[in-house]
C-alpha atoms as a PDB file:
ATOM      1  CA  UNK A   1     140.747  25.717 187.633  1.00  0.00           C
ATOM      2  CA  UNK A   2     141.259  29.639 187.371  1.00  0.00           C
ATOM      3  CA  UNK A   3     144.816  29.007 187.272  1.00  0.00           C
ATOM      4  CA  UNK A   4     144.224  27.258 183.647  1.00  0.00           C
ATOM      5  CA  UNK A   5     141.724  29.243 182.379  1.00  0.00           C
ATOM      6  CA  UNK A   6     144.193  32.402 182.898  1.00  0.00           C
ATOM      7  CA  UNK A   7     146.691  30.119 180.819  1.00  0.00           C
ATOM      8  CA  UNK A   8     143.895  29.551 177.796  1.00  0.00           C
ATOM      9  CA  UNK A   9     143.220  33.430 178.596  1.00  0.00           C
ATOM     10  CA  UNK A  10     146.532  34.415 177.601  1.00  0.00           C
ATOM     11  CA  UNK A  11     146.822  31.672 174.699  1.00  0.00           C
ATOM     12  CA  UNK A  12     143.827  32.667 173.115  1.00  0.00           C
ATOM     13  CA  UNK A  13     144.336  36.240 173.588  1.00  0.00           C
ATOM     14  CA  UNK A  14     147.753  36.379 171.919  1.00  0.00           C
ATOM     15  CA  UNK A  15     146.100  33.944 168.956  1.00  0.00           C
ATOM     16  CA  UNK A  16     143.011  36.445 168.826  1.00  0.00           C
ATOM     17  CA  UNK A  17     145.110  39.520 168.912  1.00  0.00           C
ATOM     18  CA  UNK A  18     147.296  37.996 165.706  1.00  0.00           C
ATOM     19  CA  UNK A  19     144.171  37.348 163.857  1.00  0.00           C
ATOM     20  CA  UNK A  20     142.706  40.611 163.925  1.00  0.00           C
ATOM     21  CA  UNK A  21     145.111  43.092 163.508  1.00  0.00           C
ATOM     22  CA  UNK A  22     142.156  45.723 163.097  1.00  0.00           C
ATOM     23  CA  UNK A  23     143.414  48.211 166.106  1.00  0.00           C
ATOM     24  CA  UNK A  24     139.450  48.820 166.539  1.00  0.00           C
ATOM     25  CA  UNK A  25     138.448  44.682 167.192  1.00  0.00           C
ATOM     26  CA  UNK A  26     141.733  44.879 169.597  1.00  0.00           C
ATOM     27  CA  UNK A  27     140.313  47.585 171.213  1.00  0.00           C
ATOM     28  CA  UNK A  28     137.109  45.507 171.515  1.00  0.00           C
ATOM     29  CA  UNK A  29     138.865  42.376 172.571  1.00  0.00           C
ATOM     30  CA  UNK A  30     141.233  44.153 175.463  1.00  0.00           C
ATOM     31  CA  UNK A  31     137.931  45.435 177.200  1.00  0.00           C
ATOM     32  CA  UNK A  32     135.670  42.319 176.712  1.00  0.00           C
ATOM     33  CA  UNK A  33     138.180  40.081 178.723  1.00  0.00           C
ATOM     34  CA  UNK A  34     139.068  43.037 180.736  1.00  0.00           C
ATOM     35  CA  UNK A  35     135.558  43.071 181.775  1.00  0.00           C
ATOM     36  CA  UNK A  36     135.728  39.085 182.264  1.00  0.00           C
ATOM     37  CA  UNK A  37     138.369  39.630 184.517  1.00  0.00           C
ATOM     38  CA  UNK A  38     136.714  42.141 186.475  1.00  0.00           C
ATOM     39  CA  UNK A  39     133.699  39.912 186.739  1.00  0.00           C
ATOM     40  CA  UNK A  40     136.100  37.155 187.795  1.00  0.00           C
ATOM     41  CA  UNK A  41     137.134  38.859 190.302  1.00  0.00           C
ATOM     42  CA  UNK A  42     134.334  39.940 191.914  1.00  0.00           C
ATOM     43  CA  UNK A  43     132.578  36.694 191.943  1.00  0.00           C
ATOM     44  CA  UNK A  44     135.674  35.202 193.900  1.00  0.00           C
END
């Protein structure tokens, strides 16, 4: 299950990152899902 939500991570994250070329809602973006991951990980 992880294994496919890193897939629709990356998908999405590449779509997201095209749609909002604003360097500030990047900068946003990269440390929401960094803190996902990070959350991910600690819960496994």
């Amino acid at each position: 299950m992880f294994k496919v939500f890193e897939c629709l991570f990356q998908h999405l994250n590449a779509s997201i990152y095209e749609l909002l070329p604003d360097t500030k809602h990047q900068q946003g973006l990269g440390l929401f899902f960094m803190a996902v991951l990070a959350h991910r990980g600690h819960t496994t």
